[in-house]
C-alpha atoms as a PDB file:
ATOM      1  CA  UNK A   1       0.885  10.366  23.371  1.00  0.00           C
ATOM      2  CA  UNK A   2      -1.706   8.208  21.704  1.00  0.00           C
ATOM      3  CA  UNK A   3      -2.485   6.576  18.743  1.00  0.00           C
ATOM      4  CA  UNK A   4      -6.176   7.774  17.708  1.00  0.00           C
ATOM      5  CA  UNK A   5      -6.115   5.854  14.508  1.00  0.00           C
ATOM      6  CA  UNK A   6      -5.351   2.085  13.499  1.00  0.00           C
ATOM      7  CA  UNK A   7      -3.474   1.122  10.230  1.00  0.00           C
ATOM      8  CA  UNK A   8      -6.444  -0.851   9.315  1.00  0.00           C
ATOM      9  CA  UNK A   9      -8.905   1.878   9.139  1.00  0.00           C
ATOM     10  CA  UNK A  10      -7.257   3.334   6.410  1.00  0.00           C
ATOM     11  CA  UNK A  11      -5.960  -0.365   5.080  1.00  0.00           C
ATOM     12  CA  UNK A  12      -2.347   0.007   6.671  1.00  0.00           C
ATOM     13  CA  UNK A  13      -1.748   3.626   4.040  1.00  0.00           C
ATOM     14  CA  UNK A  14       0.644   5.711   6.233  1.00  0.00           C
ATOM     15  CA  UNK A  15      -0.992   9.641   7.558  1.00  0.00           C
ATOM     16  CA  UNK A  16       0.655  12.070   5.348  1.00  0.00           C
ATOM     17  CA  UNK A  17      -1.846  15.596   5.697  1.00  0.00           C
ATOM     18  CA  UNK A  18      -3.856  16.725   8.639  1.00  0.00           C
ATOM     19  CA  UNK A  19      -6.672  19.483   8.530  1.00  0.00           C
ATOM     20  CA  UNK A  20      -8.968  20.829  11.168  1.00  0.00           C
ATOM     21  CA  UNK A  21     -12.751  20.433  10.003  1.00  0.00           C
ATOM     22  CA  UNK A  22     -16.239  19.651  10.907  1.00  0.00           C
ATOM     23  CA  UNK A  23     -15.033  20.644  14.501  1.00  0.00           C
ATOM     24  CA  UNK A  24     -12.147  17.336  13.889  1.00  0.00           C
ATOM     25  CA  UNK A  25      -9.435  16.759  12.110  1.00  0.00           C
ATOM     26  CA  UNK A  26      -9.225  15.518   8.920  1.00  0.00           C
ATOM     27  CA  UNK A  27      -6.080  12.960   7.735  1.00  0.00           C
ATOM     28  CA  UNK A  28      -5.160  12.183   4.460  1.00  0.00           C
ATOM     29  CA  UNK A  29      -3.165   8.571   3.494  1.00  0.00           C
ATOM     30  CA  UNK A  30      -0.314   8.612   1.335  1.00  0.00           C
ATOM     31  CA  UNK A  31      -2.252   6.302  -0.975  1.00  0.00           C
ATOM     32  CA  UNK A  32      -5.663   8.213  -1.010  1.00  0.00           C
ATOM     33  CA  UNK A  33      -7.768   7.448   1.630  1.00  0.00           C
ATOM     34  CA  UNK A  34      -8.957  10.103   3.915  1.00  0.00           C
ATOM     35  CA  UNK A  35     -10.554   9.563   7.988  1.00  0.00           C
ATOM     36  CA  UNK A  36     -11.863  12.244  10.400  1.00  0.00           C
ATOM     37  CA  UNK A  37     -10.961  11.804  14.211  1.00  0.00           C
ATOM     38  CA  UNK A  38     -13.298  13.385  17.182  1.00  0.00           C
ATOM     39  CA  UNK A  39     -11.122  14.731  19.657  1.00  0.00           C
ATOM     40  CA  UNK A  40     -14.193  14.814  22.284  1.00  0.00           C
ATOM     41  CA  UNK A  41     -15.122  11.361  21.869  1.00  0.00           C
ATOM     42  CA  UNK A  42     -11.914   9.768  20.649  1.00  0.00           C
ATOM     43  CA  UNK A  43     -13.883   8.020  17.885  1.00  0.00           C
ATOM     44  CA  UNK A  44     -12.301   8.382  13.820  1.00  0.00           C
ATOM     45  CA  UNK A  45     -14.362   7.177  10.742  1.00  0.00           C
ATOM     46  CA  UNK A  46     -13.050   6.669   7.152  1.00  0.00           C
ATOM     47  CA  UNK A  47     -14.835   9.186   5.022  1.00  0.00           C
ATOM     48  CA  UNK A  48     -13.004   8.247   1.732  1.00  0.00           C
ATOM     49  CA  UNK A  49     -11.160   4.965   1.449  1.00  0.00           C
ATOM     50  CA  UNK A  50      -9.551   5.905  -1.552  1.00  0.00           C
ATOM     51  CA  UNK A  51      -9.127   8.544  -4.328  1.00  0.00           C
ATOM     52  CA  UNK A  52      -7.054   5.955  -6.406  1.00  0.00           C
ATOM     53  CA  UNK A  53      -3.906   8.269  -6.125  1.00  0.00           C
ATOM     54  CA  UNK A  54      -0.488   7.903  -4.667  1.00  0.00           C
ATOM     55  CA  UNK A  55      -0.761  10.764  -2.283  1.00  0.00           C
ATOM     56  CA  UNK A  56      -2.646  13.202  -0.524  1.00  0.00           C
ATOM     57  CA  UNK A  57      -0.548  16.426  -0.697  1.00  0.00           C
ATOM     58  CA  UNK A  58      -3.558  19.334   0.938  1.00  0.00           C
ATOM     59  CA  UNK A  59      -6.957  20.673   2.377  1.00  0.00           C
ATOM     60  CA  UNK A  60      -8.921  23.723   2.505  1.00  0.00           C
ATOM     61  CA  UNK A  61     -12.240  24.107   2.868  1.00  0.00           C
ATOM     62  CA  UNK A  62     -15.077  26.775   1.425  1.00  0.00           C
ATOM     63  CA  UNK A  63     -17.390  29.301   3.064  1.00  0.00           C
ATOM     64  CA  UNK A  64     -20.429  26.249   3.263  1.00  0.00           C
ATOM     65  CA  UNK A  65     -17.439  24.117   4.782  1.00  0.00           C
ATOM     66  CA  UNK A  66     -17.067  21.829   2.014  1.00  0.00           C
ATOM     67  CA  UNK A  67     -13.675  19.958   2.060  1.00  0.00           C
ATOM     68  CA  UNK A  68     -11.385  19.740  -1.241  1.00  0.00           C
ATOM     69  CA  UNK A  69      -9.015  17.397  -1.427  1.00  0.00           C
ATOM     70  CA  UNK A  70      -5.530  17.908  -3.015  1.00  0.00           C
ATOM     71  CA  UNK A  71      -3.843  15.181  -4.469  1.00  0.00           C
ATOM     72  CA  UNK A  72      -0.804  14.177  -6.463  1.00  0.00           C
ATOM     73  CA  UNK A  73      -1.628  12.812  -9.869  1.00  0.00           C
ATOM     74  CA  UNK A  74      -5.938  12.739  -9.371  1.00  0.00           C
ATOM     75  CA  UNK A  75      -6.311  16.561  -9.461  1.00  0.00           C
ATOM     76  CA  UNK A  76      -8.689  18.187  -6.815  1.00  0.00           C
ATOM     77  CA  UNK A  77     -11.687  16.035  -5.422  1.00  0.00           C
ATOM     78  CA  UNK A  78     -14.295  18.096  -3.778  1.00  0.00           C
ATOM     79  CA  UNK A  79     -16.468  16.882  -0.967  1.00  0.00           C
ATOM     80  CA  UNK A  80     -20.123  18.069   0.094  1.00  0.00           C
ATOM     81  CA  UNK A  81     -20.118  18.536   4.052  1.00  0.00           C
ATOM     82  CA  UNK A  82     -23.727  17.528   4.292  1.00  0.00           C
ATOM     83  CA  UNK A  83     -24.308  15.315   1.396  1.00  0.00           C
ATOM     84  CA  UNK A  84     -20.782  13.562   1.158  1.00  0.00           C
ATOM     85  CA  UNK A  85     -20.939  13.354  -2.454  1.00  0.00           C
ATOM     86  CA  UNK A  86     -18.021  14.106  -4.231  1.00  0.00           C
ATOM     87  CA  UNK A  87     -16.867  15.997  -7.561  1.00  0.00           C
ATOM     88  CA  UNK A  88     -13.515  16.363  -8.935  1.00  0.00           C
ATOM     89  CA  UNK A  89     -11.866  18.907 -10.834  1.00  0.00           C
ATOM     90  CA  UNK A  90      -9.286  17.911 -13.597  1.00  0.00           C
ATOM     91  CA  UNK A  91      -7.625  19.020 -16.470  1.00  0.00           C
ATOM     92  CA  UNK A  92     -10.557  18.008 -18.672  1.00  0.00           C
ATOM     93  CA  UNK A  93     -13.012  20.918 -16.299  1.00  0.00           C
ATOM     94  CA  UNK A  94     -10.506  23.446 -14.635  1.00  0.00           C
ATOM     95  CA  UNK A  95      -6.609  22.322 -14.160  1.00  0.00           C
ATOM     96  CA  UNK A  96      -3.768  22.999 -15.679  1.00  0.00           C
ATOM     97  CA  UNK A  97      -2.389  20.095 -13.997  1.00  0.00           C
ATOM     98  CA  UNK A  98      -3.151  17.238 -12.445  1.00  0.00           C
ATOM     99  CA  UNK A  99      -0.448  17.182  -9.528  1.00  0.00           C
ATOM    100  CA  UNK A 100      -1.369  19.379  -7.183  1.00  0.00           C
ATOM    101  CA  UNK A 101       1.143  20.875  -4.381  1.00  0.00           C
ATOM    102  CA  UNK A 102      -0.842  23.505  -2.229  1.00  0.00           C
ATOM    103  CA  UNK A 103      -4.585  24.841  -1.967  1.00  0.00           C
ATOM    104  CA  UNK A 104      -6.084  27.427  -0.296  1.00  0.00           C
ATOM    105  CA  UNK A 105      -9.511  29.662  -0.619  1.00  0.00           C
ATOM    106  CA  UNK A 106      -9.791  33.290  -0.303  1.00  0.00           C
ATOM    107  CA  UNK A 107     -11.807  35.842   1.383  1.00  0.00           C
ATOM    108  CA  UNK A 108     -14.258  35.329  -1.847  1.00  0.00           C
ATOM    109  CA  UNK A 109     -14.471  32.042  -1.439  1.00  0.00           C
ATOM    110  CA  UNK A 110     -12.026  31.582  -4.796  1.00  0.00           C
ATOM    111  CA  UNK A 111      -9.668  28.836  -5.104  1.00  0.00           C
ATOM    112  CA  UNK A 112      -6.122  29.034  -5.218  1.00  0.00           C
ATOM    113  CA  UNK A 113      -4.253  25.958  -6.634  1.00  0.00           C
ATOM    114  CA  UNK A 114      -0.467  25.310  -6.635  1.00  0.00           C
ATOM    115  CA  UNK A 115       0.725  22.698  -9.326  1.00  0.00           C
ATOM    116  CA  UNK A 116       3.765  21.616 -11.482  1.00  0.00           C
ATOM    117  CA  UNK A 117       2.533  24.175 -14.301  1.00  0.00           C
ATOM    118  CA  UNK A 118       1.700  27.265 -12.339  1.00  0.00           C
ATOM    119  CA  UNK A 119      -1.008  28.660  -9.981  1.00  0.00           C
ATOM    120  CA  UNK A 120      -4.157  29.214 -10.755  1.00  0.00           C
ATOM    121  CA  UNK A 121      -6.970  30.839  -9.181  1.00  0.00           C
ATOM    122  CA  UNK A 122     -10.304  29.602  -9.875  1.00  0.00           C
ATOM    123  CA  UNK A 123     -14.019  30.811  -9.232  1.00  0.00           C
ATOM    124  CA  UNK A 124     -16.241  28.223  -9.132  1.00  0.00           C
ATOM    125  CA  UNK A 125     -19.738  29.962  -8.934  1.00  0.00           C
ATOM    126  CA  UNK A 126     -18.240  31.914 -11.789  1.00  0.00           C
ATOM    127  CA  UNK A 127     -16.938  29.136 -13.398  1.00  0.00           C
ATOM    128  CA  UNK A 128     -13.726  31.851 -13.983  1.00  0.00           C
ATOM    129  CA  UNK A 129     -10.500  30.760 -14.533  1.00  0.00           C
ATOM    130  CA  UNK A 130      -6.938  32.765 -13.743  1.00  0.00           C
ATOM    131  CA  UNK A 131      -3.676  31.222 -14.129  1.00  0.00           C
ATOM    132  CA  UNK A 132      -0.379  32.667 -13.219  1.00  0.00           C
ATOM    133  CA  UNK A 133       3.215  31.528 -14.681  1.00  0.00           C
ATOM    134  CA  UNK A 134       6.450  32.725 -15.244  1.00  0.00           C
ATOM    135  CA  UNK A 135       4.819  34.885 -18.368  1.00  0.00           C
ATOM    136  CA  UNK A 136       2.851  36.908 -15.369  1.00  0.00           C
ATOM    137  CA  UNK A 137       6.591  37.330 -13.117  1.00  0.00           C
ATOM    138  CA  UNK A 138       6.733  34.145 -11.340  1.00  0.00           C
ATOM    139  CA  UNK A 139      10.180  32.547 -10.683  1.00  0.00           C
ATOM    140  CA  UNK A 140       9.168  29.817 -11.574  1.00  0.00           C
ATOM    141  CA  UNK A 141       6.460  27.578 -12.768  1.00  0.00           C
ATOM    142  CA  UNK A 142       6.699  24.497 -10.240  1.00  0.00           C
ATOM    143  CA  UNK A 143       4.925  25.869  -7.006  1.00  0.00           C
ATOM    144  CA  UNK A 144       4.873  23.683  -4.513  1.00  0.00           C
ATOM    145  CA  UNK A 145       3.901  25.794  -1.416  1.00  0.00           C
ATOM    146  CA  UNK A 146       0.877  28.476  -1.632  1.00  0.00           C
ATOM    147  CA  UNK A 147      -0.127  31.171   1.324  1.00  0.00           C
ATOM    148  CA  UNK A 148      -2.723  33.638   1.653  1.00  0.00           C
ATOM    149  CA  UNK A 149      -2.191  37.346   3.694  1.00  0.00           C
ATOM    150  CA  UNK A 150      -2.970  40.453   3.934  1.00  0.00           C
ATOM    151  CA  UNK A 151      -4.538  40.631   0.008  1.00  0.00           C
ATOM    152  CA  UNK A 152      -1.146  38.918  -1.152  1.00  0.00           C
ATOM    153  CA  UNK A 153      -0.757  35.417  -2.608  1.00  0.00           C
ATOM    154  CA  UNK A 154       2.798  34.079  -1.535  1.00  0.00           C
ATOM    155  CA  UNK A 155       4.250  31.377  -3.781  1.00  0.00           C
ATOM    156  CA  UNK A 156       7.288  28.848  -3.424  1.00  0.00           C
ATOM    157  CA  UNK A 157       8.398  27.110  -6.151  1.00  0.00           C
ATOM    158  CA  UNK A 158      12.015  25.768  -7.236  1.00  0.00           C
ATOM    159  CA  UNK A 159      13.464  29.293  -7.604  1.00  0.00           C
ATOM    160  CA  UNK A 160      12.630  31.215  -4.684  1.00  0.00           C
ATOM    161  CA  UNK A 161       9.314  32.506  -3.202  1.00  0.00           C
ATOM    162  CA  UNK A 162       6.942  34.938  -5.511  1.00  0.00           C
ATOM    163  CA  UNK A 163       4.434  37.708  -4.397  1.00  0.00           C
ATOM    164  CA  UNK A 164       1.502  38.755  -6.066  1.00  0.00           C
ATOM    165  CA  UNK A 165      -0.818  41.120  -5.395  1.00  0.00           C
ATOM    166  CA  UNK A 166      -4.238  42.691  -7.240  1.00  0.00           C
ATOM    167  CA  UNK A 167      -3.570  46.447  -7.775  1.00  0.00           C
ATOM    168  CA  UNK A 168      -6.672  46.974  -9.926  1.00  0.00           C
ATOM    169  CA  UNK A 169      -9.380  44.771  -8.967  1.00  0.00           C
ATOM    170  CA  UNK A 170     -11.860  46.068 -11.978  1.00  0.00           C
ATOM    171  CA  UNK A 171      -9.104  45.039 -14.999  1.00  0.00           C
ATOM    172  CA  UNK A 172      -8.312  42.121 -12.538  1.00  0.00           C
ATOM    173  CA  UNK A 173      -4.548  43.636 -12.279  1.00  0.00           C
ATOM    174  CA  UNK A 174      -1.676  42.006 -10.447  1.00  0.00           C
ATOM    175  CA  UNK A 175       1.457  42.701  -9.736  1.00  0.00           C
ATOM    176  CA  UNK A 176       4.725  40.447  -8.762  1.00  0.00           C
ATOM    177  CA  UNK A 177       7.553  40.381  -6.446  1.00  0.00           C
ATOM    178  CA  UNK A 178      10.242  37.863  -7.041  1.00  0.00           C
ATOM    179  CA  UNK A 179      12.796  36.982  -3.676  1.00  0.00           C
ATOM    180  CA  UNK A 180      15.526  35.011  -4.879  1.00  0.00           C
ATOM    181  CA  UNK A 181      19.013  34.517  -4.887  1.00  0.00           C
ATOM    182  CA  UNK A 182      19.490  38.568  -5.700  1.00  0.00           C
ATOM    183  CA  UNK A 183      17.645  39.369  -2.752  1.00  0.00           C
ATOM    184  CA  UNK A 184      19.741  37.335  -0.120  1.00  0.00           C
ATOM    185  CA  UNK A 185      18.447  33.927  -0.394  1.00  0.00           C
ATOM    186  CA  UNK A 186      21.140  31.595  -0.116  1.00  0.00           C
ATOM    187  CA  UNK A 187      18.980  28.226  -0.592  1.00  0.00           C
ATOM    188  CA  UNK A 188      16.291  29.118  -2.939  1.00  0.00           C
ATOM    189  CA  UNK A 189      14.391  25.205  -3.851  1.00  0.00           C
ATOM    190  CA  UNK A 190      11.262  25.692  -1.613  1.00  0.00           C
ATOM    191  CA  UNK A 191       9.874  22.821   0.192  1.00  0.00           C
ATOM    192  CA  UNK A 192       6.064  21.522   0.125  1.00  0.00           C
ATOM    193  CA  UNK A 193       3.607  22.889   2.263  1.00  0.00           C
ATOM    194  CA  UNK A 194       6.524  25.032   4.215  1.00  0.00           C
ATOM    195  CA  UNK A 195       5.176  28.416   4.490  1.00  0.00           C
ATOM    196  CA  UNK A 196       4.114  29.881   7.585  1.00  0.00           C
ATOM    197  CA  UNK A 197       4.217  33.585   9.635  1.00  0.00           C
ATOM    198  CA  UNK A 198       4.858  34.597  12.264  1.00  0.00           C
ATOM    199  CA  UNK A 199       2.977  37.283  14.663  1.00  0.00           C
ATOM    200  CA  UNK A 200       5.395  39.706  13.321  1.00  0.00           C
ATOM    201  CA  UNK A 201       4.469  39.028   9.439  1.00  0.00           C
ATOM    202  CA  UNK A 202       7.991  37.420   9.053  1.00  0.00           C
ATOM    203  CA  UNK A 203       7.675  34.791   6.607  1.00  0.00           C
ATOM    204  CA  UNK A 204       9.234  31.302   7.443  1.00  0.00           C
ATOM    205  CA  UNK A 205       9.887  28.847   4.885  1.00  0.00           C
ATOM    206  CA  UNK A 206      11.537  25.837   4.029  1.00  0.00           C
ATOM    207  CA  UNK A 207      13.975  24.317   1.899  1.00  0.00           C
ATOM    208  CA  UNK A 208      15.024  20.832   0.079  1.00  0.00           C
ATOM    209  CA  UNK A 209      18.476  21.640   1.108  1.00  0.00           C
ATOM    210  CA  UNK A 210      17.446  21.476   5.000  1.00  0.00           C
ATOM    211  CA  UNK A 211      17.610  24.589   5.756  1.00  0.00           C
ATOM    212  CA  UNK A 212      15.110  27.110   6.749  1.00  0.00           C
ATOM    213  CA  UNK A 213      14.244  30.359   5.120  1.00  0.00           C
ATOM    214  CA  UNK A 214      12.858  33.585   6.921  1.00  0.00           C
ATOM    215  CA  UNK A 215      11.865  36.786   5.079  1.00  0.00           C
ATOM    216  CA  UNK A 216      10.649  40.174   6.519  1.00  0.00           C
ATOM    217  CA  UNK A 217       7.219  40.994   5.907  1.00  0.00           C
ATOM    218  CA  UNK A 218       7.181  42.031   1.594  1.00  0.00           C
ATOM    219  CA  UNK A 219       6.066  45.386   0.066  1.00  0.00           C
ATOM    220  CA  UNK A 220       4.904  44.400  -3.755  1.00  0.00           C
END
């Protein structure tokens, strides 16, 4: 065990989100400031010192390996792998909201973003935006966990853990698969960033009443 990183490189903010990129890993602060760390050589560098937010909740990264930056309050803030300038997305050019739970991008290099009002899925190049709420089958609109498999898009929000998947990909056609209480779940308030499978497709996630969730792999 060592420490790789000192509390004044990222002015004493505690780590709260690690990502691998740019052959490293990526940290986020709880107050906005984001370092990379070299495994080979040991050595860490600040890239952003802060995103004036409270938190860093995610990562995910593009097909040209550009990072984007999740946060709590400051929407998304996008950052060029070769140029290091940054852009950020808000509700004034793309979000619904602001507070951001979970992100991920697709085999299309589309965004998926989980946030207090929904999840939304949104094409950049296209400049295309989906959203999906309760009004579309969700269980709830407050996602805070988000997954990617197999063609379906697994969401966990304060109700239970959604499914959807595109059954007519001309008309842009989803449909949705609720587990909840009905369905055997005895703690239903998903955790943040929780989700994960196994080699089996099982899916294992957690909950804010400390206990742990696993479901067999889903047919929408």
């Amino acid at each position: 065990v060592r420490k790789i990183i000192s509390e004044s490189d990222l002015n004493g903010l505690g780590i709260g989100t690690l990502f691998e990129w740019n052959d490293g890993i990526v940290m986020g602060s709880f107050e906005g400031g984001v370092a990379w760390y070299d495994p080979e050589s040991g050595s860490s560098k600040v890239v952003v010192d802060s995103l004036l937010t409270d938190r860093i909740t995610d990562f995910a990264t593009d097909k040209d390996n550009n990072l984007y930056i999740a946060t709590n309050g400051d929407g998304i803030w996008m950052l060029d792998s070769d140029t290091g300038e940054r852009k950020r997305l808000t509700t004034e050019n793309a979000l619904v909201s602001e507070d951001v739970m979970s992100l991920r991008t697709d085999s299309q290099g589309k965004l998926w973003v989980a946030g207090l009002k929904g999840v939304q899925r949104i094409d950049l190049e296209k400049q295309e935006i989906s959203l999906f709420t309760k009004e579309q089958g969700l269980s709830a609109n407050d996602i805070y966990d988000l997954a990617l498999r197999d063609g379906k898009v697994y969401t966990g929000d304060s109700r239970g853990i959604s499914v959807l998947e595109q059954y007519d990909v001309e008309n842009d056609r989803w449909k949705v698969y609720s587990l909840g209480r009905d369905q055997g779940m005895i703690e239903i308030d998903i955790s943040q960033n929780s989700f994960s499978f196994d080699e089996e497709g099982h899916l294992w996630a957690g909950a804010n009443a400390r206990a742990l969730i696993v479901a067999d792999p889903v047919e929408v």
